[in-house]
C-alpha atoms as a PDB file:
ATOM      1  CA  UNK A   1     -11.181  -8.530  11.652  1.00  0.00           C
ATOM      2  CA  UNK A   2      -8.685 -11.707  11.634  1.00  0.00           C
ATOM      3  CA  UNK A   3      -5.666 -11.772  10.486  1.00  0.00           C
ATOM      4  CA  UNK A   4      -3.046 -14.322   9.781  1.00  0.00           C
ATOM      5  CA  UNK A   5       0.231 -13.703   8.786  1.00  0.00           C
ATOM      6  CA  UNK A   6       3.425 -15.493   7.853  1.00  0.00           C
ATOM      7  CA  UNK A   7       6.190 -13.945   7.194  1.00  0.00           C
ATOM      8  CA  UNK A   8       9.697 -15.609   8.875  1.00  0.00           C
ATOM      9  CA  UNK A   9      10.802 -18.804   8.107  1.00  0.00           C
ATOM     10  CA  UNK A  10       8.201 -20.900  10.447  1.00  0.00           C
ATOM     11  CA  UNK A  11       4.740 -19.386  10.825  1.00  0.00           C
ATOM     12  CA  UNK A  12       1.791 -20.121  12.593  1.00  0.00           C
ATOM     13  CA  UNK A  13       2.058 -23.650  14.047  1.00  0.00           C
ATOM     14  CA  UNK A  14       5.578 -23.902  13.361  1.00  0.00           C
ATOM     15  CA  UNK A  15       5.291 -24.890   9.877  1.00  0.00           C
ATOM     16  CA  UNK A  16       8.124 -24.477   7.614  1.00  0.00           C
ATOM     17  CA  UNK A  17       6.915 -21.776   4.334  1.00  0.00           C
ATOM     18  CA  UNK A  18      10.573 -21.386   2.700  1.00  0.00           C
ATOM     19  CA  UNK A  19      10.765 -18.207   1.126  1.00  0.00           C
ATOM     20  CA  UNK A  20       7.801 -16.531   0.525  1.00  0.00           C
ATOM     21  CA  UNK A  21       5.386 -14.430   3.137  1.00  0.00           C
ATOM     22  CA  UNK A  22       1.297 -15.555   3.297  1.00  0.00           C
ATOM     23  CA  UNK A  23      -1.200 -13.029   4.699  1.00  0.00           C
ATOM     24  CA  UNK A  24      -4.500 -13.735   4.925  1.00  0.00           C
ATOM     25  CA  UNK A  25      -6.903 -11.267   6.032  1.00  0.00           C
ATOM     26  CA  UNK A  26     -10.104 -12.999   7.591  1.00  0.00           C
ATOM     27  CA  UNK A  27     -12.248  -9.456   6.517  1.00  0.00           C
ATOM     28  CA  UNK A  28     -13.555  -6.541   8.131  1.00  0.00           C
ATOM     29  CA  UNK A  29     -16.281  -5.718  11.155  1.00  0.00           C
ATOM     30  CA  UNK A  30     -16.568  -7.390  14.473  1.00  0.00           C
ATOM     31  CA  UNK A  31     -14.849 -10.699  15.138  1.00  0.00           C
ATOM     32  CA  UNK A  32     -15.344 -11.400  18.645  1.00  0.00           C
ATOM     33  CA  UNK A  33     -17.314 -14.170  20.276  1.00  0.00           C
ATOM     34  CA  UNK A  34     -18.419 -17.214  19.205  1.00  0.00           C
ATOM     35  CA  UNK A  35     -17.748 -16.346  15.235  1.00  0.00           C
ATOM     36  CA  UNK A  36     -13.663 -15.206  15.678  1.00  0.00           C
ATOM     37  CA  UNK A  37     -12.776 -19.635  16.409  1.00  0.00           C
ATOM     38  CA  UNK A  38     -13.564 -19.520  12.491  1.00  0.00           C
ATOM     39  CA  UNK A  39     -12.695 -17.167  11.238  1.00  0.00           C
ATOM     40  CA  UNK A  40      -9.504 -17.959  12.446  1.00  0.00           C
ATOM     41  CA  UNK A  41      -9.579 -21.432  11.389  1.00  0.00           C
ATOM     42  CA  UNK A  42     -10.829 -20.249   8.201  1.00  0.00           C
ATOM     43  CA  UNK A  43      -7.721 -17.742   7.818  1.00  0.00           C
ATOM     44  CA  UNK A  44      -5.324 -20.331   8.599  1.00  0.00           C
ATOM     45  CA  UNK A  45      -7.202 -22.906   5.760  1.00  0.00           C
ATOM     46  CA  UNK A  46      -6.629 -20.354   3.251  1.00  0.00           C
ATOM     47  CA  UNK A  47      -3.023 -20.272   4.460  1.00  0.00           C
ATOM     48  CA  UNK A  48      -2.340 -23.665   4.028  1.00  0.00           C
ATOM     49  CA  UNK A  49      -4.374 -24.169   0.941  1.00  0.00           C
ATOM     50  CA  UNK A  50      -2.171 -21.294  -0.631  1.00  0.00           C
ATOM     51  CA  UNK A  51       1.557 -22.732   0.925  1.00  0.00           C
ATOM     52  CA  UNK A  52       0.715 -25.833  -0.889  1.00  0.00           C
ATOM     53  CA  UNK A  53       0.439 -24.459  -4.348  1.00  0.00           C
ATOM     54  CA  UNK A  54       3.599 -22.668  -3.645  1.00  0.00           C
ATOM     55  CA  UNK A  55       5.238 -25.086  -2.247  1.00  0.00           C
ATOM     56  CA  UNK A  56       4.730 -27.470  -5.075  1.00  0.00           C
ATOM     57  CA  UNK A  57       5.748 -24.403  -7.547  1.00  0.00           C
ATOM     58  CA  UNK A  58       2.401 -22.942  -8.371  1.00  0.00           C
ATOM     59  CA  UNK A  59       1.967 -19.451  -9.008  1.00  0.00           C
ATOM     60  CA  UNK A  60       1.382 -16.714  -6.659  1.00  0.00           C
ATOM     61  CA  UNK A  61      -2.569 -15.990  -8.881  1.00  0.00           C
ATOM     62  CA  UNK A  62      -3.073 -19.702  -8.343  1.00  0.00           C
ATOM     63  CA  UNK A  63      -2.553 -19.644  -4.543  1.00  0.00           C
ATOM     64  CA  UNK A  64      -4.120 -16.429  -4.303  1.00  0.00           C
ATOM     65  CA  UNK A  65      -7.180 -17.596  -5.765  1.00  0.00           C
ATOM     66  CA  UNK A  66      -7.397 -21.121  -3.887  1.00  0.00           C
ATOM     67  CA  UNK A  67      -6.953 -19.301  -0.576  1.00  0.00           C
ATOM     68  CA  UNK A  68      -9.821 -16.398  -1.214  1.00  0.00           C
ATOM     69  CA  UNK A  69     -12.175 -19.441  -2.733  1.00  0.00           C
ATOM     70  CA  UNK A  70     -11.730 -21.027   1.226  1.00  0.00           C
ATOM     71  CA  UNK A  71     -12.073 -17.596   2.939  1.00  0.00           C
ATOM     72  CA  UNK A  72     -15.407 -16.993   0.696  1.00  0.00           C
ATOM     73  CA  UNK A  73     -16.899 -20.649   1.615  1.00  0.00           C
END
């Protein structure tokens, strides 16, 4: 399992997400090895991809959906 979370002013990375908290949960089972370098990245592409849409005043659905389309890709 991966997880990413965001929740203070600057998450992972130091990126500024304003007011709002992200988690992204990269799923369940085993995620060590040579598979847990993607899921991360993948976690933290669905972060981003969802922070934009907020960021430019999209709604929560909208970023919700952008960031599970990434972590199902």
């Amino acid at each position: 399992m991966t997880v990413t979370t965001v929740t203070a002013t600057l998450g992972p990375g130091g990126i500024d997400i304003g007011g709002y908290a992200l988690i992204v949960h990269g799923g369940a089972g085993d995620s060590s090895g040579a598979r847990l370098d993607g899921q991360v990245a993948g976690c933290h592409r669905a972060a981003e991809a969802a922070k934009k849409i907020l960021d430019a005043g999209g709604a929560a659905l909208d970023a919700v959906q952008a960031a599970v389309e990434i972590l199902e890709d």
